[in-house]
PDB file of N, CA and C in Angstrom:
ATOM      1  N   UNK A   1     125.991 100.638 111.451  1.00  0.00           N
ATOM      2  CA  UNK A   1     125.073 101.757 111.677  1.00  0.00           C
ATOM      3  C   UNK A   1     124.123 101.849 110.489  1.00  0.00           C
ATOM      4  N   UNK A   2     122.623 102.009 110.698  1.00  0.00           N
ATOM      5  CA  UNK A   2     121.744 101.908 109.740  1.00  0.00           C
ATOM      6  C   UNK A   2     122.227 103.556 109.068  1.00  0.00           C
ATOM      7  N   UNK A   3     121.140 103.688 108.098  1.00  0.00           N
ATOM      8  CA  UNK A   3     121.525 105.174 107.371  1.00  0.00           C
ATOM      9  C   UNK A   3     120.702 106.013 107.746  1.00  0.00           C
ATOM     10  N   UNK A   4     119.688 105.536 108.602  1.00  0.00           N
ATOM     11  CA  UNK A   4     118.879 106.959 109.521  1.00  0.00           C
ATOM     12  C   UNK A   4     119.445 106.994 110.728  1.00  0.00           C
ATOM     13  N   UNK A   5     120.588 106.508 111.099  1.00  0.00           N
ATOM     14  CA  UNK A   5     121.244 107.050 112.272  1.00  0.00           C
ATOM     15  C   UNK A   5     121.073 106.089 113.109  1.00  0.00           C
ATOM     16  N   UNK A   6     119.955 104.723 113.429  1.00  0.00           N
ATOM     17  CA  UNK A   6     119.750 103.891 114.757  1.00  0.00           C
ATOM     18  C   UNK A   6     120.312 102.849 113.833  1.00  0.00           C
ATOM     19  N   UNK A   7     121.039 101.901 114.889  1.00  0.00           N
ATOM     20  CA  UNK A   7     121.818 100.588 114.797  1.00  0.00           C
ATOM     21  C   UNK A   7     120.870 100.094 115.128  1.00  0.00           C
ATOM     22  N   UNK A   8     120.820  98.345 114.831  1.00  0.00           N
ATOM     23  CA  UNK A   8     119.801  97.511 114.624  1.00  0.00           C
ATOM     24  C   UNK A   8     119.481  97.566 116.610  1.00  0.00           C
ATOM     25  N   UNK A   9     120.735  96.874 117.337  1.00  0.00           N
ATOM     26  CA  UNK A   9     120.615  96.955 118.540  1.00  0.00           C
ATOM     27  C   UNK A   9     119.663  98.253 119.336  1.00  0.00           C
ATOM     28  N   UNK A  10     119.954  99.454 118.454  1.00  0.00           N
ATOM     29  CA  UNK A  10     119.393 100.551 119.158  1.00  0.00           C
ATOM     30  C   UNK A  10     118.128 100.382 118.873  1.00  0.00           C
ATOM     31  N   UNK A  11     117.161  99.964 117.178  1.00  0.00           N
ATOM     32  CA  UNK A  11     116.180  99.603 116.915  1.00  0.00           C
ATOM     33  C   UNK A  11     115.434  98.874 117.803  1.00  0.00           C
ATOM     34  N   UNK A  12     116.038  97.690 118.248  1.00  0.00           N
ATOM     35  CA  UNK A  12     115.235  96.558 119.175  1.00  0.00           C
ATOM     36  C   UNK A  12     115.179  97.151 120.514  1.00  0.00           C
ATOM     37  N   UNK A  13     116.038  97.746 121.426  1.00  0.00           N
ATOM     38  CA  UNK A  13     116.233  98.520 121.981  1.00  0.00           C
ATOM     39  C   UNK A  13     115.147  99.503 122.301  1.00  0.00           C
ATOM     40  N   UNK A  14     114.948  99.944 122.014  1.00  0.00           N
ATOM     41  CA  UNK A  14     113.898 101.680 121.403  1.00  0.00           C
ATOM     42  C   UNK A  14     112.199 100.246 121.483  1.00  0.00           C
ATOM     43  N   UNK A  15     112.027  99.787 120.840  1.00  0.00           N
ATOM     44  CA  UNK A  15     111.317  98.565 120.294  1.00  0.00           C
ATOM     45  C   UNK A  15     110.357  97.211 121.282  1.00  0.00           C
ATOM     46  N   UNK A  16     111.728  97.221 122.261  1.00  0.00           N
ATOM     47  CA  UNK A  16     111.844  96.403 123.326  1.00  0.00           C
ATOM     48  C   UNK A  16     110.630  97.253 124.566  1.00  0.00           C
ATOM     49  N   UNK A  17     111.661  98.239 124.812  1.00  0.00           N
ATOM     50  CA  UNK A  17     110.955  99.720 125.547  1.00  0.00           C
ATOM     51  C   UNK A  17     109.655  99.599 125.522  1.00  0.00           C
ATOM     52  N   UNK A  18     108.802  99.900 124.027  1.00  0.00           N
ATOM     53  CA  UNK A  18     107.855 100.135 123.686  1.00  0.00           C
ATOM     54  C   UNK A  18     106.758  99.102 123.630  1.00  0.00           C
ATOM     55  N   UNK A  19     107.364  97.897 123.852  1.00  0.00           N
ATOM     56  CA  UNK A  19     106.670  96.304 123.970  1.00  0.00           C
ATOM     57  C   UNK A  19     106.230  96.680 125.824  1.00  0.00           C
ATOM     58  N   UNK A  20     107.111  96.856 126.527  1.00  0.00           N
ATOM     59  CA  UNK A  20     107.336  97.089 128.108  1.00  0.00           C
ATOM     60  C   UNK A  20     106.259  97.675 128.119  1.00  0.00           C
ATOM     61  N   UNK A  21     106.303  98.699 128.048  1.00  0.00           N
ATOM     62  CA  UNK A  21     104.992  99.922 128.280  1.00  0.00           C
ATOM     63  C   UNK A  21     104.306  99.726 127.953  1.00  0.00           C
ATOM     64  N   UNK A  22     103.991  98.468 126.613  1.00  0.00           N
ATOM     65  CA  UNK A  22     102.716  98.960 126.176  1.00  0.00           C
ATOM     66  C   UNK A  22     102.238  97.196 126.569  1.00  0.00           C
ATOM     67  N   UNK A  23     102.871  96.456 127.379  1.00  0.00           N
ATOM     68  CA  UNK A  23     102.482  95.400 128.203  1.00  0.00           C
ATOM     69  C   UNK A  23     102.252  94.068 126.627  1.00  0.00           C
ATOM     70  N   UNK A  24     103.372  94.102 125.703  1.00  0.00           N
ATOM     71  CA  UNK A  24     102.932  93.903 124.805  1.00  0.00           C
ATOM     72  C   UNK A  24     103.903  92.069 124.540  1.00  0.00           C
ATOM     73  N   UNK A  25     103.502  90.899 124.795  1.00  0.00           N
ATOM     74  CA  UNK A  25     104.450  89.858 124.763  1.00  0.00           C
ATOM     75  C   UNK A  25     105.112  89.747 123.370  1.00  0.00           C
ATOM     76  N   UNK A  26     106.607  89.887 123.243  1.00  0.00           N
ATOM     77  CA  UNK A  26     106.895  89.458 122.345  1.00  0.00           C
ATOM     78  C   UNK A  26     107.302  87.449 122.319  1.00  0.00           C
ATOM     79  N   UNK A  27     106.690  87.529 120.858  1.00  0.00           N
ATOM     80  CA  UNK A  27     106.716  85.730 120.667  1.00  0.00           C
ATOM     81  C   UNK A  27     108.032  85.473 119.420  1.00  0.00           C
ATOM     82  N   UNK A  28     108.826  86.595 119.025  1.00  0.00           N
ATOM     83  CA  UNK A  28     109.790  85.921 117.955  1.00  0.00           C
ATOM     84  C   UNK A  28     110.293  87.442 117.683  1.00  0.00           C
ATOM     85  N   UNK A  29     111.389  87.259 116.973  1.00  0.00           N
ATOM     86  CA  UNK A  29     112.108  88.672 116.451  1.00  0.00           C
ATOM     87  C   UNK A  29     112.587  88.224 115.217  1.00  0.00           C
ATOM     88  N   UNK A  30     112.733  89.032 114.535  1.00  0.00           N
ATOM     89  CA  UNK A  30     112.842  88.641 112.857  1.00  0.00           C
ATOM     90  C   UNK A  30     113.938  89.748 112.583  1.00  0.00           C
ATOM     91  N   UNK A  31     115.338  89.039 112.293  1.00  0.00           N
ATOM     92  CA  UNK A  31     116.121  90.187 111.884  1.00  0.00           C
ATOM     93  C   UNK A  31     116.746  89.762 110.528  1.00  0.00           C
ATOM     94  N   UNK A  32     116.902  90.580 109.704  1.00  0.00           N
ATOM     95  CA  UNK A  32     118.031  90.514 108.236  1.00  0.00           C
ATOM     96  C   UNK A  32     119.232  91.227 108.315  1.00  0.00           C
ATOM     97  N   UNK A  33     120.093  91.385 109.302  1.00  0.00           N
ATOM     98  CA  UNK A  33     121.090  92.182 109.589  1.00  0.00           C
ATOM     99  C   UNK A  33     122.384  92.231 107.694  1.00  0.00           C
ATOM    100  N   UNK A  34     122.012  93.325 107.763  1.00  0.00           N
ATOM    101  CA  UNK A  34     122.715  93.590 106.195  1.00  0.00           C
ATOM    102  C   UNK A  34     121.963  93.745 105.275  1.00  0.00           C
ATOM    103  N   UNK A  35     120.705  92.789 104.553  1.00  0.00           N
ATOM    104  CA  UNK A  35     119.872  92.905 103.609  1.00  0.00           C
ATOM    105  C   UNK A  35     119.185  93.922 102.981  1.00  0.00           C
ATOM    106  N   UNK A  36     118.784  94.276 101.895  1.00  0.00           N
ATOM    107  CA  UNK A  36     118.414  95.431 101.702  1.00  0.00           C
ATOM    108  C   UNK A  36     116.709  95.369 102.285  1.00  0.00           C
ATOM    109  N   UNK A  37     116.449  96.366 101.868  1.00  0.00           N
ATOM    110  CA  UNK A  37     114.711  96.062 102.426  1.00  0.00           C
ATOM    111  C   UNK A  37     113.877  96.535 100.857  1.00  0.00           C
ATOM    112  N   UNK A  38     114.854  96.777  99.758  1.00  0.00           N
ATOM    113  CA  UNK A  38     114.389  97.112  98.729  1.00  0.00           C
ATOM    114  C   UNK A  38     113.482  95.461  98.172  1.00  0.00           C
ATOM    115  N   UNK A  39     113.544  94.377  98.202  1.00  0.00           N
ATOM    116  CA  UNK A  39     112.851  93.456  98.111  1.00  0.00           C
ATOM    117  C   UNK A  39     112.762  92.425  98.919  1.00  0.00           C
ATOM    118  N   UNK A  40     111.696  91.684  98.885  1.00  0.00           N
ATOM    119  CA  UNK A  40     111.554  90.416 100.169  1.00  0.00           C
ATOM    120  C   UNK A  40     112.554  89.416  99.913  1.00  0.00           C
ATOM    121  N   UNK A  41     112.689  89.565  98.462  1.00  0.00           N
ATOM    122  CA  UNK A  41     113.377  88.272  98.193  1.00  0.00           C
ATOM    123  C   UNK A  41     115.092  88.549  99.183  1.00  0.00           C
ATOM    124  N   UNK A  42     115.490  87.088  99.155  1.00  0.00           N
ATOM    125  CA  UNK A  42     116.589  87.028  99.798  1.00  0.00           C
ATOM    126  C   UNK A  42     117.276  87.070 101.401  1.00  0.00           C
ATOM    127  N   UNK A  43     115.395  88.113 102.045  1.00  0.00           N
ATOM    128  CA  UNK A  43     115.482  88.045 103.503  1.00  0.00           C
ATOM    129  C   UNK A  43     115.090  86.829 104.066  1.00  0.00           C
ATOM    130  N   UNK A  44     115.713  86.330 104.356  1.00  0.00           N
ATOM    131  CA  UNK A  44     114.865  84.734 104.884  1.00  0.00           C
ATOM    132  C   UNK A  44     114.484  85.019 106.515  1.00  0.00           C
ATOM    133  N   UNK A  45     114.736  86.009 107.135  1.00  0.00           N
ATOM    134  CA  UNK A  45     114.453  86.025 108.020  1.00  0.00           C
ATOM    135  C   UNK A  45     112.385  86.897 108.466  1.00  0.00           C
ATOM    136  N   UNK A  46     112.545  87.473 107.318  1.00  0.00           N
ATOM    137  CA  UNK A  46     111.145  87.925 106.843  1.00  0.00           C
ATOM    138  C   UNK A  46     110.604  87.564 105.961  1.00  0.00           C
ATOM    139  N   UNK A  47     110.710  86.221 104.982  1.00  0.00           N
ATOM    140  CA  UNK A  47     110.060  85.118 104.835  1.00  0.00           C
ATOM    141  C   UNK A  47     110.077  84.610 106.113  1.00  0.00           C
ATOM    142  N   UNK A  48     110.594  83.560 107.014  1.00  0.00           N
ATOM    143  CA  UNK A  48     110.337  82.973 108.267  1.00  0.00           C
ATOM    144  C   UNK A  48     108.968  83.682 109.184  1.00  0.00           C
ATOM    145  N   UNK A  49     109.190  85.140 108.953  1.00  0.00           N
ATOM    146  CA  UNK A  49     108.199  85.613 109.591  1.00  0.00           C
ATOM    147  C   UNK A  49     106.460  86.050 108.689  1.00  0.00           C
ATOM    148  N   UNK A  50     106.818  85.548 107.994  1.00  0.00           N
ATOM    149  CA  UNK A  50     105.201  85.378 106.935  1.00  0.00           C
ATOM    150  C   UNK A  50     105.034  84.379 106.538  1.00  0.00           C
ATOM    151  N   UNK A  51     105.491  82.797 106.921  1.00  0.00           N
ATOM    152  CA  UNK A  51     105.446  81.211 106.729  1.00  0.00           C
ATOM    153  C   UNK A  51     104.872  81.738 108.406  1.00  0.00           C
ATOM    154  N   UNK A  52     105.491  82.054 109.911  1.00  0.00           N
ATOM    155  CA  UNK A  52     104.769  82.157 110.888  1.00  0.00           C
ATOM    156  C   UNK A  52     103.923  82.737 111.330  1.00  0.00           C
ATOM    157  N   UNK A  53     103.285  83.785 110.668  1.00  0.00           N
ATOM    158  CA  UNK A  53     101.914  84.259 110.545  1.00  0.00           C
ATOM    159  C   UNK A  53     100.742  83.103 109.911  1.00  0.00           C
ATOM    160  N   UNK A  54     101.488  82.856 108.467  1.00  0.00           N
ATOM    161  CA  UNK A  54     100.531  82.273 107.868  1.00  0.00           C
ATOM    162  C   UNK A  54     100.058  80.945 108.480  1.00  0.00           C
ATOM    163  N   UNK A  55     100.916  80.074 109.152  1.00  0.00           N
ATOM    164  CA  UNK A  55     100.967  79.214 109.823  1.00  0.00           C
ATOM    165  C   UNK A  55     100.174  79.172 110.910  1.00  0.00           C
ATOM    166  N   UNK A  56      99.735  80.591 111.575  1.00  0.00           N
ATOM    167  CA  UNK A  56      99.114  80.856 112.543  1.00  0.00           C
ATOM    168  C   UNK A  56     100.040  80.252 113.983  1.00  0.00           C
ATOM    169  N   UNK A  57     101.345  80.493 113.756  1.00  0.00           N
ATOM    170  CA  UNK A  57     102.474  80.293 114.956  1.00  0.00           C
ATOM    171  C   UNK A  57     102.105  80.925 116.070  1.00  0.00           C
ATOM    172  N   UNK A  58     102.391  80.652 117.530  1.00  0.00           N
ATOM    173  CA  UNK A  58     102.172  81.706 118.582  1.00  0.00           C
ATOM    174  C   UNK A  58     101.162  82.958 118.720  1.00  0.00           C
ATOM    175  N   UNK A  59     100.134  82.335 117.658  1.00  0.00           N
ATOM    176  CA  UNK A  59      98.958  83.179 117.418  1.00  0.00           C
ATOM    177  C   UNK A  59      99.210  84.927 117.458  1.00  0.00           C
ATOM    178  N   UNK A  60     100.103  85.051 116.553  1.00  0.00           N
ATOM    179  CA  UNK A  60     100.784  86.108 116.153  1.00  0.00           C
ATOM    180  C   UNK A  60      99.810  87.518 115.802  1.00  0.00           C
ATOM    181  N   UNK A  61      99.409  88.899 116.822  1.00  0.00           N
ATOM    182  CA  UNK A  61      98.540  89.540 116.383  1.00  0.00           C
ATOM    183  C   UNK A  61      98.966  90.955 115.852  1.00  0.00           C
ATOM    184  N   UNK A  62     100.320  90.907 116.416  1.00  0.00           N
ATOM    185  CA  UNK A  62     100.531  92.263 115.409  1.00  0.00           C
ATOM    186  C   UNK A  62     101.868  92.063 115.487  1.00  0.00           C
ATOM    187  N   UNK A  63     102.718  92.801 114.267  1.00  0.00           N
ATOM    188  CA  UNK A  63     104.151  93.136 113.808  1.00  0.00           C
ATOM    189  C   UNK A  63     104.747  94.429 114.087  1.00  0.00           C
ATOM    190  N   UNK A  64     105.161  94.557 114.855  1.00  0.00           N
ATOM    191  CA  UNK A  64     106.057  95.949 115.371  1.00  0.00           C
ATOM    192  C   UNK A  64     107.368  96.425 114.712  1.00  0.00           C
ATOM    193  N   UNK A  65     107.361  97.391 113.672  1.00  0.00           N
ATOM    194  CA  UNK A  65     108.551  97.626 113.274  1.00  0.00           C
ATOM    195  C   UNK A  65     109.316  98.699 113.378  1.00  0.00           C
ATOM    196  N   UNK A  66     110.087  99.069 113.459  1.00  0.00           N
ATOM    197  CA  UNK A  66     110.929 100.692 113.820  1.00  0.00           C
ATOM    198  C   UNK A  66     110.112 101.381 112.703  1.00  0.00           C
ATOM    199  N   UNK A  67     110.747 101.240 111.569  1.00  0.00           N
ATOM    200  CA  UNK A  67     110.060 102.209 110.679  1.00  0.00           C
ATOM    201  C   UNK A  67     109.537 101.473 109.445  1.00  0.00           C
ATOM    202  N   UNK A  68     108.180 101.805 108.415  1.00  0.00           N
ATOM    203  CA  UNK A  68     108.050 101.090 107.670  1.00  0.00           C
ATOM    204  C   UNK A  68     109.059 100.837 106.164  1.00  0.00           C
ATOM    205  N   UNK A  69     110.156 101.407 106.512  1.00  0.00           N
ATOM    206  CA  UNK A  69     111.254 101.385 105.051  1.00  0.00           C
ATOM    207  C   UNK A  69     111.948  99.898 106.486  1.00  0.00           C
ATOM    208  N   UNK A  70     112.124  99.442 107.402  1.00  0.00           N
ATOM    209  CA  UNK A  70     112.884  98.494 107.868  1.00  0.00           C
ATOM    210  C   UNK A  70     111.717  97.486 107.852  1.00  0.00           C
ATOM    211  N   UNK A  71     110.617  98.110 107.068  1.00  0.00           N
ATOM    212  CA  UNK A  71     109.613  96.486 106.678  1.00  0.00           C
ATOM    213  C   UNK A  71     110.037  96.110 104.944  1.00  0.00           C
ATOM    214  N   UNK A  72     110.034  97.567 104.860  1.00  0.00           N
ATOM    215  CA  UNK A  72     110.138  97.039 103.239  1.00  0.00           C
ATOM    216  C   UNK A  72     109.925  98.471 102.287  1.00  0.00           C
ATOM    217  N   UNK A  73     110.785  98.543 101.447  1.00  0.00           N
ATOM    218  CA  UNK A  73     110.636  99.602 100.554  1.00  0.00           C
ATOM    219  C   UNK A  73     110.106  99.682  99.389  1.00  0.00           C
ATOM    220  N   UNK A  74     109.726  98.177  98.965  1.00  0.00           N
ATOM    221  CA  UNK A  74     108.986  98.047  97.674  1.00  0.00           C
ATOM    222  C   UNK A  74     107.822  97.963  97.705  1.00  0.00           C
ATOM    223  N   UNK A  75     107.101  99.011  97.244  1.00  0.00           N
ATOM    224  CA  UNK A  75     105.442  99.108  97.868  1.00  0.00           C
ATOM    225  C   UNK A  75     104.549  97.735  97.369  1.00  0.00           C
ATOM    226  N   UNK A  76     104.902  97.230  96.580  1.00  0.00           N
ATOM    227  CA  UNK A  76     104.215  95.732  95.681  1.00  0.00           C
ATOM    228  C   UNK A  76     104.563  94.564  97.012  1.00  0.00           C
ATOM    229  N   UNK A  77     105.580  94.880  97.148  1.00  0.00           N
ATOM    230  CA  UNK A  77     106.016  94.038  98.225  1.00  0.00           C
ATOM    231  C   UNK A  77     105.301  94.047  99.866  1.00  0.00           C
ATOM    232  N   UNK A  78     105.520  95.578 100.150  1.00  0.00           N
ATOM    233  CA  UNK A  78     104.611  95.754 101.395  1.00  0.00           C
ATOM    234  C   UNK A  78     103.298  95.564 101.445  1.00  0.00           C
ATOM    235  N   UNK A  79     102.582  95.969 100.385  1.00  0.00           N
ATOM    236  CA  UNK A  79     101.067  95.796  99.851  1.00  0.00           C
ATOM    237  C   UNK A  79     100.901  94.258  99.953  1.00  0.00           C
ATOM    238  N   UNK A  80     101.388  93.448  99.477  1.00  0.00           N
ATOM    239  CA  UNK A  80     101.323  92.226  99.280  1.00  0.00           C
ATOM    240  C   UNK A  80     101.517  91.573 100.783  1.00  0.00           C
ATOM    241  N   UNK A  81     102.298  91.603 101.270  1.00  0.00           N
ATOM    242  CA  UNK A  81     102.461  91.205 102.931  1.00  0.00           C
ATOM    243  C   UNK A  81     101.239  91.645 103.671  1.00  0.00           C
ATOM    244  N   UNK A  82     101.234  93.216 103.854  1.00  0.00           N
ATOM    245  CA  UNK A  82     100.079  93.421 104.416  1.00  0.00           C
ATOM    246  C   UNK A  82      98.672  92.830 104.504  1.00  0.00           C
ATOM    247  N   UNK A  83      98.521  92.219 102.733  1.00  0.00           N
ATOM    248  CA  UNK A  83      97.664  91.727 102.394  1.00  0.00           C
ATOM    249  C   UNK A  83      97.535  90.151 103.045  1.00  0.00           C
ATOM    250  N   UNK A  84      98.588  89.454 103.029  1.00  0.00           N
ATOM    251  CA  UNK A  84      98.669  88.066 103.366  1.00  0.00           C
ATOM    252  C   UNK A  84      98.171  88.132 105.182  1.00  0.00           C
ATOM    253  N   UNK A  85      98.743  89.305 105.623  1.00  0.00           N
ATOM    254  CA  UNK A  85      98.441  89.591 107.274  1.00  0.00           C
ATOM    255  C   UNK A  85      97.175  89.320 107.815  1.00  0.00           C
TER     256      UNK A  85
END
């Protein structure tokens, strides 16, 4: 169970929903199940997903996340991604 109350499943879930409705294809899911979100380092699963942006993979146009602390809590860090986006 995350510490704002939604489990990752309920995240994608909730996530999934919101792809449906909003007619939106998902091309990849990027999870770190456990990791902190206090730095990038160590998530390899969100590195994977900024090597496939940068790469220009599945012509990737936007990143959908539950909340922006499950992108990242280190603002140097988020700033910096955003930036590479």
């Amino acid at each position: 169970m995350q510490i704002d109350g939604y489990s990752l499943d309920a995240q994608k879930s909730r996530m999934k929903a919101f792809c449906e409705f909003n007619d939106y294809e998902i091309s990849g899911e990027y999870e770190d199940a456990g990791k902190s979100g206090k730095s990038i380092e160590g998530r390899v699963a969100f590195n994977n997903m900024m090597e496939d942006i940068k790469s220009g993979k599945d012509d990737i146009s936007l990143v959908l996340v539950f909340k922006l602390s499950r992108f990242g809590r280190n603002a140097a860090d988020v700033l910096n991604s955003l930036q590479i986006m």
